[in-house]
C-alpha atoms as a PDB file:
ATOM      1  CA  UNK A   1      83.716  81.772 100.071  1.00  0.00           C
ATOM      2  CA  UNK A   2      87.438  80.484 100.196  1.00  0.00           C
ATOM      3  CA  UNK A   3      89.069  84.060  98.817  1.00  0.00           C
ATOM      4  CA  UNK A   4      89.172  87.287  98.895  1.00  0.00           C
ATOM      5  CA  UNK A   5      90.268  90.734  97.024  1.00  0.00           C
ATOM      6  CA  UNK A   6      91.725  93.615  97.863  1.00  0.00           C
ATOM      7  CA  UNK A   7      92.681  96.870  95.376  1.00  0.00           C
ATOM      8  CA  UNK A   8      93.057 100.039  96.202  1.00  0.00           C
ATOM      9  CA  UNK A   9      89.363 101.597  95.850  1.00  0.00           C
ATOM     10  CA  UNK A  10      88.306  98.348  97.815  1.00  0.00           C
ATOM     11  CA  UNK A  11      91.330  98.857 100.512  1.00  0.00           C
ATOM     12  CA  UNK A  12      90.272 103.045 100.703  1.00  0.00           C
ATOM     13  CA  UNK A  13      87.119 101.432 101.189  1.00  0.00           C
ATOM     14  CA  UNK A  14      87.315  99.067 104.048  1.00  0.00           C
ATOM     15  CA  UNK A  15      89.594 101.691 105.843  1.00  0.00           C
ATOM     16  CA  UNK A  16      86.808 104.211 105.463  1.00  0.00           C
ATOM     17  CA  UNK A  17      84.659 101.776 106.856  1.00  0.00           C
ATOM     18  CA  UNK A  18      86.324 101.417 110.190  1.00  0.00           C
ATOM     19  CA  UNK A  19      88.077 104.810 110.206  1.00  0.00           C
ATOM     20  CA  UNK A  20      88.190 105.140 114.000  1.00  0.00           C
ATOM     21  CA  UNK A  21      90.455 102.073 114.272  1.00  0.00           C
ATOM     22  CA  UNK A  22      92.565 102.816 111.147  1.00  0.00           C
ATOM     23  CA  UNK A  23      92.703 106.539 112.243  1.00  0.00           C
ATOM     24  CA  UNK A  24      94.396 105.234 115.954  1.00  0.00           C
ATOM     25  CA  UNK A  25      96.844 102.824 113.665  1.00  0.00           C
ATOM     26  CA  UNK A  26      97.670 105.262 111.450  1.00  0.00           C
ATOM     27  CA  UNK A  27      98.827 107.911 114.229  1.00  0.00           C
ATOM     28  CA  UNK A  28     100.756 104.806 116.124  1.00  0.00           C
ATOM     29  CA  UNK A  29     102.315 103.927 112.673  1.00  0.00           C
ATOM     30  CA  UNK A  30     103.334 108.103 112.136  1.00  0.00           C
ATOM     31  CA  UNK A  31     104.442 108.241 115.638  1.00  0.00           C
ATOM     32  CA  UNK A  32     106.794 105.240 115.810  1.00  0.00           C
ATOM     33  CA  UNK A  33     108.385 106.208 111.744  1.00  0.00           C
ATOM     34  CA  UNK A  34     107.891 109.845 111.607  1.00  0.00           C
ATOM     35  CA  UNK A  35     110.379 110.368 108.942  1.00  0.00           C
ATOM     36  CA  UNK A  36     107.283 107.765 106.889  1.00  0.00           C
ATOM     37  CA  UNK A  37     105.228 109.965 103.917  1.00  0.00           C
ATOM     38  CA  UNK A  38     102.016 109.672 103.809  1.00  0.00           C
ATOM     39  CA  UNK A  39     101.929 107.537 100.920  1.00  0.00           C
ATOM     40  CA  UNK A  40     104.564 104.812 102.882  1.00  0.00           C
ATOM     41  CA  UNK A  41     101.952 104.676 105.907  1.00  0.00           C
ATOM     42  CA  UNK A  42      98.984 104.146 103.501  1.00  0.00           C
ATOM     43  CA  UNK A  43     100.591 101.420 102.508  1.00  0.00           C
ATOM     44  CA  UNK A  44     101.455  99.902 105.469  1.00  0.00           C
ATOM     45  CA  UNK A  45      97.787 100.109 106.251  1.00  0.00           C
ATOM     46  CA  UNK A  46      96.661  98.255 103.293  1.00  0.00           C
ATOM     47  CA  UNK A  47      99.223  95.598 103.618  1.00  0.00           C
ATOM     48  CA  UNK A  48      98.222  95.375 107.450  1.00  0.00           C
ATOM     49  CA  UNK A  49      94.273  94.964 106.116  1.00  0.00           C
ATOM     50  CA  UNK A  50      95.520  92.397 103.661  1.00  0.00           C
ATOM     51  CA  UNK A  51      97.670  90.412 106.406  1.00  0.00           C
ATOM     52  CA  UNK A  52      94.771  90.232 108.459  1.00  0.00           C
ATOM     53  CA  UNK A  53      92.302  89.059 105.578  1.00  0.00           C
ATOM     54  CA  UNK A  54      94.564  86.660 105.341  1.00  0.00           C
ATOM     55  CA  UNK A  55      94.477  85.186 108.356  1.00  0.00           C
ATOM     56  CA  UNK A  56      90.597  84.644 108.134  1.00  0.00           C
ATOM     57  CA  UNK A  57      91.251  82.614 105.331  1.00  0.00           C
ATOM     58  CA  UNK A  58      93.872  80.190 106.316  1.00  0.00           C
ATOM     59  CA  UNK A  59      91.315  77.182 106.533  1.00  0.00           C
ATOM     60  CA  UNK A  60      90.813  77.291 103.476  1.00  0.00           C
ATOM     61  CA  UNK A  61      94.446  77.523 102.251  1.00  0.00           C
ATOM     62  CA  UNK A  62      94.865  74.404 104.316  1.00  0.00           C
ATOM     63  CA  UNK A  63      91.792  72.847 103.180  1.00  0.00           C
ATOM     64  CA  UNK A  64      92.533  73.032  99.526  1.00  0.00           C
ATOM     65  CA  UNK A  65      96.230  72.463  99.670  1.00  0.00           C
ATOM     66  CA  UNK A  66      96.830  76.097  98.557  1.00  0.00           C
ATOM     67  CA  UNK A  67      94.690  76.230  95.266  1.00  0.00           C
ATOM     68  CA  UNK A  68      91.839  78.415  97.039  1.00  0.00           C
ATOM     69  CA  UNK A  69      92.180  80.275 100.650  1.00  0.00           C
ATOM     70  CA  UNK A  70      94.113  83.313  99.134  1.00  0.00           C
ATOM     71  CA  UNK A  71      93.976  86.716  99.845  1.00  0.00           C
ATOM     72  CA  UNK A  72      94.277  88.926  96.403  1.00  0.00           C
ATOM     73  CA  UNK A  73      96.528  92.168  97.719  1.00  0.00           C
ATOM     74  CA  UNK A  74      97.287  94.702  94.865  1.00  0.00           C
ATOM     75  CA  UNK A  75     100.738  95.789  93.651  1.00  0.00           C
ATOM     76  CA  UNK A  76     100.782  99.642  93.887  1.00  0.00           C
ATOM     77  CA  UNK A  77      98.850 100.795  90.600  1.00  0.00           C
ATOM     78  CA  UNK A  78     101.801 103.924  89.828  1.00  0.00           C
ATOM     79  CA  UNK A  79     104.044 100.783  88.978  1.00  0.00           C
ATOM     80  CA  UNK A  80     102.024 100.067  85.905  1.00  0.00           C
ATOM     81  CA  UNK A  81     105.242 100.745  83.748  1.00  0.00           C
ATOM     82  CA  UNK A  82     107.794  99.455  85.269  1.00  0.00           C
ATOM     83  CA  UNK A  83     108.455  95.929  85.361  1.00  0.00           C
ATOM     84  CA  UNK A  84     111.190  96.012  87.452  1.00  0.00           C
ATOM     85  CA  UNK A  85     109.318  97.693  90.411  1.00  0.00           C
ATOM     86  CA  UNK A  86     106.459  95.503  89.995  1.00  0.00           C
ATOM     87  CA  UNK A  87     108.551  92.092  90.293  1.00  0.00           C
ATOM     88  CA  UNK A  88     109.676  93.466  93.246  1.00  0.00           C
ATOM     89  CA  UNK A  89     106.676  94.299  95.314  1.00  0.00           C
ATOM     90  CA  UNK A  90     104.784  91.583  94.235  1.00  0.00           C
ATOM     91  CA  UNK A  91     107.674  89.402  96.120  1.00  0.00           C
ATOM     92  CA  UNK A  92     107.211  91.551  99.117  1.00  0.00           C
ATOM     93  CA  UNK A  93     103.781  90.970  99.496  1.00  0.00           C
ATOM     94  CA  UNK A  94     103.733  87.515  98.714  1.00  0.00           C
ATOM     95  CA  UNK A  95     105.970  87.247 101.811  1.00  0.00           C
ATOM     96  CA  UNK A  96     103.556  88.987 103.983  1.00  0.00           C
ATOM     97  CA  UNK A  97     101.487  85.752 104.612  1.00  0.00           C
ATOM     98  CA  UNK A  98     101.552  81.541 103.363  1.00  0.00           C
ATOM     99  CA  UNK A  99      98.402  82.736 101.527  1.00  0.00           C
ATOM    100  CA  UNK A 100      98.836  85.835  99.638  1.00  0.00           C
ATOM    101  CA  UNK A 101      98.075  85.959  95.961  1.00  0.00           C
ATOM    102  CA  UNK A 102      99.368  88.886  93.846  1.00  0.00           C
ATOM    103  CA  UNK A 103      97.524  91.253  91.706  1.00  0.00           C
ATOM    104  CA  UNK A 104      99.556  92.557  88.714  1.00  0.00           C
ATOM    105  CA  UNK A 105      97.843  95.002  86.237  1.00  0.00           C
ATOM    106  CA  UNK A 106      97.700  93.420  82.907  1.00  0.00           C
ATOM    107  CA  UNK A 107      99.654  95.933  81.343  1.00  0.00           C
ATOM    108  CA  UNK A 108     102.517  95.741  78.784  1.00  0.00           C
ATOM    109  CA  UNK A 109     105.116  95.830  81.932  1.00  0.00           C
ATOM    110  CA  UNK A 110     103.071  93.466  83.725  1.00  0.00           C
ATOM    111  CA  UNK A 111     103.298  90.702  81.022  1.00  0.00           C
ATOM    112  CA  UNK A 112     106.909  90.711  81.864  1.00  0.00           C
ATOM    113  CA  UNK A 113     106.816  90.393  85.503  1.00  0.00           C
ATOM    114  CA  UNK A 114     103.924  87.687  85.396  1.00  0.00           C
ATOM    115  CA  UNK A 115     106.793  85.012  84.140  1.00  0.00           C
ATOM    116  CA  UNK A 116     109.648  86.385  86.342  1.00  0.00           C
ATOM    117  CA  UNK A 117     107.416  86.375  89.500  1.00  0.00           C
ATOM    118  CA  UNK A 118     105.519  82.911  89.249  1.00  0.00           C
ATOM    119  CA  UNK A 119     109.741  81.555  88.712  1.00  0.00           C
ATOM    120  CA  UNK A 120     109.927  82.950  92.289  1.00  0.00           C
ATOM    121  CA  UNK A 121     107.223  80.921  93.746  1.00  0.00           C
ATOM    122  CA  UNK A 122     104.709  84.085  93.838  1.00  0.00           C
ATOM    123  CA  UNK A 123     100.715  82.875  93.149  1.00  0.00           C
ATOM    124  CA  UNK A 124      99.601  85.599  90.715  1.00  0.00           C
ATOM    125  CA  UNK A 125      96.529  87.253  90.238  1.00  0.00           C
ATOM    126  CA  UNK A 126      96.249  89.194  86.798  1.00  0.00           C
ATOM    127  CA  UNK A 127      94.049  91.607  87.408  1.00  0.00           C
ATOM    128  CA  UNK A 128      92.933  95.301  85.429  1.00  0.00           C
ATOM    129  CA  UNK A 129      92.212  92.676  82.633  1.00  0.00           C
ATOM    130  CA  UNK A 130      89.211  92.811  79.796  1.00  0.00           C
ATOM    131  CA  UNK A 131      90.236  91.192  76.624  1.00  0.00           C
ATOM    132  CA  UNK A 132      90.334  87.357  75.533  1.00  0.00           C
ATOM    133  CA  UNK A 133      94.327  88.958  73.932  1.00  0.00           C
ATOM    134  CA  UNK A 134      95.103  89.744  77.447  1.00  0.00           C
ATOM    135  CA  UNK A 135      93.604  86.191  78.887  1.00  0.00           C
ATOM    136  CA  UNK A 136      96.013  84.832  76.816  1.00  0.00           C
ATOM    137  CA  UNK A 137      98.835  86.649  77.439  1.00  0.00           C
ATOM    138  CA  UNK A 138      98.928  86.286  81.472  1.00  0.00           C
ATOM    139  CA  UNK A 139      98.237  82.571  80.973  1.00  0.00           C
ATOM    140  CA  UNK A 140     101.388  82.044  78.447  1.00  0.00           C
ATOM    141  CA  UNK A 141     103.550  84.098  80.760  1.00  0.00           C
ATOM    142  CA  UNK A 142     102.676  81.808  83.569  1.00  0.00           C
ATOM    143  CA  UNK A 143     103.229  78.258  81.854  1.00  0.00           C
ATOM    144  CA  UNK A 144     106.659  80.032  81.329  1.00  0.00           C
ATOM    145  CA  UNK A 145     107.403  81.141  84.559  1.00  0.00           C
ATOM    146  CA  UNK A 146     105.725  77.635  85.914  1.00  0.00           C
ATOM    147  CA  UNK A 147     108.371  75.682  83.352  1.00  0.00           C
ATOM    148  CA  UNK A 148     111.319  77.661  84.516  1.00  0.00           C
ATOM    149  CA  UNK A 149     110.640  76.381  88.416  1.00  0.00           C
ATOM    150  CA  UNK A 150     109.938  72.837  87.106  1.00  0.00           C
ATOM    151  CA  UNK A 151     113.393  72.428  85.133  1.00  0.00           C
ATOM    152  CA  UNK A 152     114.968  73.474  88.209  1.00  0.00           C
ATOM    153  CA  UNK A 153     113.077  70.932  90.201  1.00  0.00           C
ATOM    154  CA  UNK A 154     110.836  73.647  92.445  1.00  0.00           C
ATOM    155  CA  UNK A 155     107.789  72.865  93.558  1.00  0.00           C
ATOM    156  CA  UNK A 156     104.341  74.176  91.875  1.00  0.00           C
ATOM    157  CA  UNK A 157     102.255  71.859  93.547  1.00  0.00           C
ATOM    158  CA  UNK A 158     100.985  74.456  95.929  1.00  0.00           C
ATOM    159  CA  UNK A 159     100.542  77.715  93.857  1.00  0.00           C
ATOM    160  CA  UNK A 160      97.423  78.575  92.431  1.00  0.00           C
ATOM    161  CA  UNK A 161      97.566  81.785  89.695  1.00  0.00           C
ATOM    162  CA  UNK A 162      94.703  83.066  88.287  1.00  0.00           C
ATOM    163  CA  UNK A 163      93.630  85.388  85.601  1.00  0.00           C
ATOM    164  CA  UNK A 164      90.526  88.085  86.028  1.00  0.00           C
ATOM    165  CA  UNK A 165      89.004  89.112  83.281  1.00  0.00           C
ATOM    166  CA  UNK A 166      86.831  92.136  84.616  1.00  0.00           C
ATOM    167  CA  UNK A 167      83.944  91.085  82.249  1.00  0.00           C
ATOM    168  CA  UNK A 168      81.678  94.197  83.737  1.00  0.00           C
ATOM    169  CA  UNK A 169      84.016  96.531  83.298  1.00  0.00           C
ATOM    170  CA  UNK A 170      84.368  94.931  79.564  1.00  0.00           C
ATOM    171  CA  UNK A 171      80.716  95.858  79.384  1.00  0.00           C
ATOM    172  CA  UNK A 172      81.219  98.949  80.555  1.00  0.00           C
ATOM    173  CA  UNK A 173      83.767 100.047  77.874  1.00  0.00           C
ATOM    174  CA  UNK A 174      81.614  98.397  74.936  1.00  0.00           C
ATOM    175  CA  UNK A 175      78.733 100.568  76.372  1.00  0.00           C
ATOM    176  CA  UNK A 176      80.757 103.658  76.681  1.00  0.00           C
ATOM    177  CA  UNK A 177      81.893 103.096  72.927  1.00  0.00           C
ATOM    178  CA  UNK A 178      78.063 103.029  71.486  1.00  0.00           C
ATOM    179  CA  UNK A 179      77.897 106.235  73.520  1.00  0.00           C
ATOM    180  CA  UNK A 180      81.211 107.851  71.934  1.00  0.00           C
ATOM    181  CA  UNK A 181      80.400 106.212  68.641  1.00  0.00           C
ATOM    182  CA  UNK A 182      76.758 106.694  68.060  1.00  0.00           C
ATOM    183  CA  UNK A 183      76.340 103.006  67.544  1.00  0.00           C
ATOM    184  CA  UNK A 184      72.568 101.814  68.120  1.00  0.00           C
ATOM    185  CA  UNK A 185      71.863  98.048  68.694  1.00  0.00           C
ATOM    186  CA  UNK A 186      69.031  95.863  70.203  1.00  0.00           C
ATOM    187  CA  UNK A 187      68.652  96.320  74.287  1.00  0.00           C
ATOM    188  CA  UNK A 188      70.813  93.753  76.279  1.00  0.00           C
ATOM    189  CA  UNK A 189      73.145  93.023  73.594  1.00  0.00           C
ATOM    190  CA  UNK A 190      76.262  94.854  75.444  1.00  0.00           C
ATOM    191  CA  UNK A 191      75.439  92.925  78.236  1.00  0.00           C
ATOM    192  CA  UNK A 192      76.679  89.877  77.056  1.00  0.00           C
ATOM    193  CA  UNK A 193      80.020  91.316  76.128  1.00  0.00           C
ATOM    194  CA  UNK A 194      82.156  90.091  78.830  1.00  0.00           C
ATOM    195  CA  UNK A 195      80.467  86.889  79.137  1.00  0.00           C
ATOM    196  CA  UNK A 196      81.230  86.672  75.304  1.00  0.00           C
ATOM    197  CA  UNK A 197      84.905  86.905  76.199  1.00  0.00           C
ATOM    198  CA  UNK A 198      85.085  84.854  79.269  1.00  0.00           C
ATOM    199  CA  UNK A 199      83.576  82.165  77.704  1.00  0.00           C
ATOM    200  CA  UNK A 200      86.136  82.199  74.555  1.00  0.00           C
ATOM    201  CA  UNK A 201      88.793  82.281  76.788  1.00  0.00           C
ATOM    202  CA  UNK A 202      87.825  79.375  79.438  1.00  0.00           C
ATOM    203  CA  UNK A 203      87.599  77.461  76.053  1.00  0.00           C
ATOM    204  CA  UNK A 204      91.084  78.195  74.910  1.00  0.00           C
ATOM    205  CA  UNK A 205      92.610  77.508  78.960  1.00  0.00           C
ATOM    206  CA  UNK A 206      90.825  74.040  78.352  1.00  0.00           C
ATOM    207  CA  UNK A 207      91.923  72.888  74.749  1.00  0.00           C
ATOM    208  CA  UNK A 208      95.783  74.512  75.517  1.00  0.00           C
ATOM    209  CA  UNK A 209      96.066  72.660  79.375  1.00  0.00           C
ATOM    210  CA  UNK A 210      97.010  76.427  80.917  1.00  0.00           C
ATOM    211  CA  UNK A 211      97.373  75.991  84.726  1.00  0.00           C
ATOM    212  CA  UNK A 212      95.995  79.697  85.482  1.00  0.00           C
ATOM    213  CA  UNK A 213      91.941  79.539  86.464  1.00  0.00           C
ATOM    214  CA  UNK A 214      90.346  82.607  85.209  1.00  0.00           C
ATOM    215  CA  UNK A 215      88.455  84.495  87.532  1.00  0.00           C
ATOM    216  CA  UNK A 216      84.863  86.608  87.294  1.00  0.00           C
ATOM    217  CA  UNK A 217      84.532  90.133  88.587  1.00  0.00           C
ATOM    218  CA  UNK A 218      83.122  93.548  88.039  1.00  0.00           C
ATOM    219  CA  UNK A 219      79.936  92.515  88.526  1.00  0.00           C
ATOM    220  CA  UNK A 220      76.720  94.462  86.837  1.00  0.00           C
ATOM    221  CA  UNK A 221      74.537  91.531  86.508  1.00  0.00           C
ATOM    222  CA  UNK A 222      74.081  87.951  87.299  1.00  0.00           C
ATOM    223  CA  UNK A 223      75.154  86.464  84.004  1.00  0.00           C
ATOM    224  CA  UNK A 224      78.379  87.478  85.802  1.00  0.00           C
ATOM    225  CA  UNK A 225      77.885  84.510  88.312  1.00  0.00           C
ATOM    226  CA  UNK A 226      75.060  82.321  86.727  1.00  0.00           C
ATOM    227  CA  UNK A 227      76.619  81.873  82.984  1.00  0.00           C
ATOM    228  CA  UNK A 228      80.423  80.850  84.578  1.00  0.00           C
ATOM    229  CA  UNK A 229      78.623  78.186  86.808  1.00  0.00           C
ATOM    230  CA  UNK A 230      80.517  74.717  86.249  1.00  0.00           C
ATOM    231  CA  UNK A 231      83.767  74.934  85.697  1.00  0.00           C
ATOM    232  CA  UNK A 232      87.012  75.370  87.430  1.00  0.00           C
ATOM    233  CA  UNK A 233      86.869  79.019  87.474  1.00  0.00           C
ATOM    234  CA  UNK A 234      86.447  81.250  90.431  1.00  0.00           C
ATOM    235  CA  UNK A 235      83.220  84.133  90.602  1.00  0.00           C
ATOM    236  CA  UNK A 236      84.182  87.143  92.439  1.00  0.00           C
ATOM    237  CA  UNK A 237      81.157  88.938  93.588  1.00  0.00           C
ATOM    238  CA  UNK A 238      81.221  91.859  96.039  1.00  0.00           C
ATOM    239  CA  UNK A 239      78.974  91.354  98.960  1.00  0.00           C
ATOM    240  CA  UNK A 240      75.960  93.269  97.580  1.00  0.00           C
ATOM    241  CA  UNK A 241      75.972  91.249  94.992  1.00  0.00           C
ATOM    242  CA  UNK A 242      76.506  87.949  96.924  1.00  0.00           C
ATOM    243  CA  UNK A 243      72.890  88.645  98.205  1.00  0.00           C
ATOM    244  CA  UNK A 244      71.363  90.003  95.499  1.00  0.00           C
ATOM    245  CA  UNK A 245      72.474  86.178  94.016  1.00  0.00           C
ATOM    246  CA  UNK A 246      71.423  84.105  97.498  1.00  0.00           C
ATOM    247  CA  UNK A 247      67.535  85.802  96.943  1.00  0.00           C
ATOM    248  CA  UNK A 248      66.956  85.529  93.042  1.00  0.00           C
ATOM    249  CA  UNK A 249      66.397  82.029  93.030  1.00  0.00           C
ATOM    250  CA  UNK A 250      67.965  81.512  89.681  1.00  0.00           C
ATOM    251  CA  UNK A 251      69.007  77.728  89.532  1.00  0.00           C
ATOM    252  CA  UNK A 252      73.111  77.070  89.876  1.00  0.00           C
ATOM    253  CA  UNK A 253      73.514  74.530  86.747  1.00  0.00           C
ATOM    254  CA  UNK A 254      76.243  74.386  84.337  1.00  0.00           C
ATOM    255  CA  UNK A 255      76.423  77.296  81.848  1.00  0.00           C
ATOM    256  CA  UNK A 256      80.174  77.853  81.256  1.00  0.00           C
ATOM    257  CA  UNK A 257      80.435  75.766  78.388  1.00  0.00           C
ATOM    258  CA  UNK A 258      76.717  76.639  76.616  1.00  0.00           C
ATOM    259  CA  UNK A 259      77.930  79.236  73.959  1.00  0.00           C
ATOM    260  CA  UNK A 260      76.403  82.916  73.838  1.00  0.00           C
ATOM    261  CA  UNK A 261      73.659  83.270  71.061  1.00  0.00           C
ATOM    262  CA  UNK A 262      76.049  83.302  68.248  1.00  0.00           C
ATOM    263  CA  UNK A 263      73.405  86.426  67.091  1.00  0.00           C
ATOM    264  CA  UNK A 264      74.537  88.259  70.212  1.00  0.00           C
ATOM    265  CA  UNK A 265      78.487  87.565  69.295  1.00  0.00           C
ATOM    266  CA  UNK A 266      77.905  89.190  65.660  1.00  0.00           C
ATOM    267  CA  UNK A 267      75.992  92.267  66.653  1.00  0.00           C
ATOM    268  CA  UNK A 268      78.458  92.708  69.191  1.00  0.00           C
ATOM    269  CA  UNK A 269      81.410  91.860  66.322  1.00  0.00           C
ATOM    270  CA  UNK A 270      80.057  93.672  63.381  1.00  0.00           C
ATOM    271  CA  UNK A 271      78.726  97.071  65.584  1.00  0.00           C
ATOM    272  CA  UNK A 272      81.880  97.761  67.883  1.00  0.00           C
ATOM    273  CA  UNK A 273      85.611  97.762  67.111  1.00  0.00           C
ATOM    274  CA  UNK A 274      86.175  98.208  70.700  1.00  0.00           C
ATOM    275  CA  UNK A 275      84.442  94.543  71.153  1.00  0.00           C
ATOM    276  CA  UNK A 276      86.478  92.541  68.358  1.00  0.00           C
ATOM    277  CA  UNK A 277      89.956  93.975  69.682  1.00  0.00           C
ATOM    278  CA  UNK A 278      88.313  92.062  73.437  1.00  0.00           C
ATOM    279  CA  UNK A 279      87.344  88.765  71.823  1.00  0.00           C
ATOM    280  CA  UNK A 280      89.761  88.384  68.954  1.00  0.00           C
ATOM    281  CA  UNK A 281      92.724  86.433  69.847  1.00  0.00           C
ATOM    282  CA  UNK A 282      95.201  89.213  67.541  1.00  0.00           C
ATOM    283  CA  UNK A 283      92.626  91.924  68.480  1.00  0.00           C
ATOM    284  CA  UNK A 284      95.527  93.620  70.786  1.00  0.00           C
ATOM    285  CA  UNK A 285      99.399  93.614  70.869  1.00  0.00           C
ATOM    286  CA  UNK A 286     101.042  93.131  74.049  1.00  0.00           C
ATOM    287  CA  UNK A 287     102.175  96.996  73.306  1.00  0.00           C
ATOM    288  CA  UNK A 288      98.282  97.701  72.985  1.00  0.00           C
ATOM    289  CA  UNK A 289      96.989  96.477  76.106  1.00  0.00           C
ATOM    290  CA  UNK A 290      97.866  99.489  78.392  1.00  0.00           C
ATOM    291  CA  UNK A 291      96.590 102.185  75.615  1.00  0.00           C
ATOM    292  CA  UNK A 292      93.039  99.891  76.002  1.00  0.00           C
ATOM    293  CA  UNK A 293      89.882 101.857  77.075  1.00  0.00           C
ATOM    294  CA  UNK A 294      89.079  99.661  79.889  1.00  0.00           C
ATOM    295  CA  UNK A 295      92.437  99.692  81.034  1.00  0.00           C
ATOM    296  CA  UNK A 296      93.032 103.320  80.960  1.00  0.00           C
ATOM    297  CA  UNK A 297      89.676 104.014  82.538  1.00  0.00           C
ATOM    298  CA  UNK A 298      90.075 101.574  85.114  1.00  0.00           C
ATOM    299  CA  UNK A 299      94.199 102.118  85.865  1.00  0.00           C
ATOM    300  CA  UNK A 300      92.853 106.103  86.408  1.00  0.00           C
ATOM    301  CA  UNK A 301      90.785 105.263  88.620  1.00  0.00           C
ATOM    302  CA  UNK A 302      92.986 102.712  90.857  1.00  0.00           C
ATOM    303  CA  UNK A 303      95.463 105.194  90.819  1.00  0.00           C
ATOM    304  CA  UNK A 304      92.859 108.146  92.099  1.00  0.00           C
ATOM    305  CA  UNK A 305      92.377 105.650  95.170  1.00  0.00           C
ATOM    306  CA  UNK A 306      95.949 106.037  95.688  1.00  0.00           C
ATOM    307  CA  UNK A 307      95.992 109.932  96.328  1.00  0.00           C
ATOM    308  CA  UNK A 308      93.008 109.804  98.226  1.00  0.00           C
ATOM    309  CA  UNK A 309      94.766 107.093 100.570  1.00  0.00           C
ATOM    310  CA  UNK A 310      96.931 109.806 100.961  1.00  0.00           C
ATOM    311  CA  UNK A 311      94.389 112.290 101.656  1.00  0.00           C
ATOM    312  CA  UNK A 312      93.063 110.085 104.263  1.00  0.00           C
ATOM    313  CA  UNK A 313      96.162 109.350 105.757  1.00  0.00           C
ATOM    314  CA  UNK A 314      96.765 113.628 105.978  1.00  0.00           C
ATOM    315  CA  UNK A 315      93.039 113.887 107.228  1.00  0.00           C
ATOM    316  CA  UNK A 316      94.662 111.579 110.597  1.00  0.00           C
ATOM    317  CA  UNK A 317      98.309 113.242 111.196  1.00  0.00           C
ATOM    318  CA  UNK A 318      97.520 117.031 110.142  1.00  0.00           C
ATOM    319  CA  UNK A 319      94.339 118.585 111.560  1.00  0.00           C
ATOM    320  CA  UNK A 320      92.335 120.361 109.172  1.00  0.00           C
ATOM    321  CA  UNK A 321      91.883 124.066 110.490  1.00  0.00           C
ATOM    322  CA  UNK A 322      89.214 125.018 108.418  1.00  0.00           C
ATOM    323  CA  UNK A 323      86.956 121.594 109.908  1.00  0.00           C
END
């Protein structure tokens, strides 16, 4: 492993997980800034996880010259719309440690800031991402923003951005569609959605020389890990699934570049309008991408994570009387 990822159900998460610790930071935090809401001392929290992450990682920064040995910490998911307020925390917390790379929803606003923040020097992670349209998008902002330093003779040599595409989650949405939609096909064949449209995309980054790696998450099965094998991408698998992979015994070889049964691709194309507005390159606007399924489904439920920081922030500085 030389990364890791942080976003706010993962960050709830990991604080949960050690909530005797967290709970005695949290009340130190309160104590020594009590005019702090509950929502500014969740945050500190989560950027004190990340920071720490961080630190495990350095070797790796150092071993790979920057590139790999980042820590992914999330811009706050209520700044989905504004541009403005997302350039600005992302350069926050890419301050907060030599190896932080920052997630940015892939949302009409975030478009914008991906060019403005990778001109400041900030290693981006596009993340809340499904669609080959999307893919695109993050990567052209970046080559702009990676230009812009370049004229002025700033370095680049060190940063290392990368696009998600969250090809379970892509799954997810296709499958919730035949649901909505009444739309019957053969077993398996919405599994291969996301793959369809990570593999598109990795062959676009090639033939157009885009700097940005795209990275694999949302995992639901292994064709999440075992068809992106092989090329300069990076596979994002959550610990459960990291040993679910170690024990199959399915071989690592190169299967990035072997195409998807180009049946799969047209019963996927002809059956679900959801699926050609993912893997056609014009299948979304920039103004589209925030309306997106998968993005709406997946923005709610970052930004539910957020009030129940807040919950479990309240839980530590107010007793419950009723518990």
């Amino acid at each position: 492993a030389v990364g890791a990822t942080c976003n706010p159900v993962i960050a709830l998460s990991a604080l949960k997980a050690d909530a005797p610790t967290w709970a005695g930071r949290i009340r130190e935090y309160a104590a020594e800034h009590p005019a702090a809401t509950e929502d500014q001392i969740g945050w500190a929290m989560v950027k004190r996880l990340s920071v720490e992450a961080a630190e495990l990682l350095e070797p790796a920064f150092e071993r790979y010259a920057g590139v790999n040995g980042r820590l992914s910490i999330q811009t706050d998911p209520r700044l989905y719309r504004d541009a403005a307020g997302i350039i600005e925390q992302a350069v926050e917390f890419s301050s907060l440690a030599p190896n932080m790379i920052v997630k940015i929803p892939v949302t009409s606003a975030g478009i914008e800031a991906f060019e403005e923040v990778t001109y400041r020097g900030v290693s981006v992670n596009a993340t809340v991402s499904f669609t080959l349209p999307q893919a695109l998008a993050v990567a052209e902002a970046v080559e702009r923003g990676l230009k812009r330093r370049e004229a002025e003779g700033l370095d680049v040599s060190t940063m290392g951005p990368v696009c998600t595409i969250m090809v379970g989650r892509t799954d997810d949405w296709i499958r919730m569609s035949a649901e909505r939609d009444q739309i019957t096909v053969d077993p398996g064949i919405t599994e291969w959605a996301g793959v369809a449209v990570f593999k598109k995309a990795h062959r676009l980054y090639q033939e157009r020389g885009y700097r940005t790696r795209l990275l694999s998450a949302a995992f639901r099965n292994h064709m999440h890990w075992s068809q992106f094998i092989g090329g300069d991408v990076v596979i994002s698998p959550p610990f459960g699934w990291q040993q679910r992979i170690n024990a199959s015994g399915i071989e690592p070889v190169h299967r990035l570049d072997d195409p998807v049964d180009p049946r799969i691709v047209e019963a996927l194309y002809d059956n679900f309008a959801e699926f050609r507005k993912a893997y056609d390159e014009d299948g979304l606007s920039t103004a589209e991408f925030t309306e997106y399924g998968a993005t709406a489904r997946t923005l709610r439920q970052f930004l539910a994570a957020n009030t129940e920081l807040e919950s479990f922030v309240r839980d530590v500085t107010i007793a419950n009387p009723d518990k």
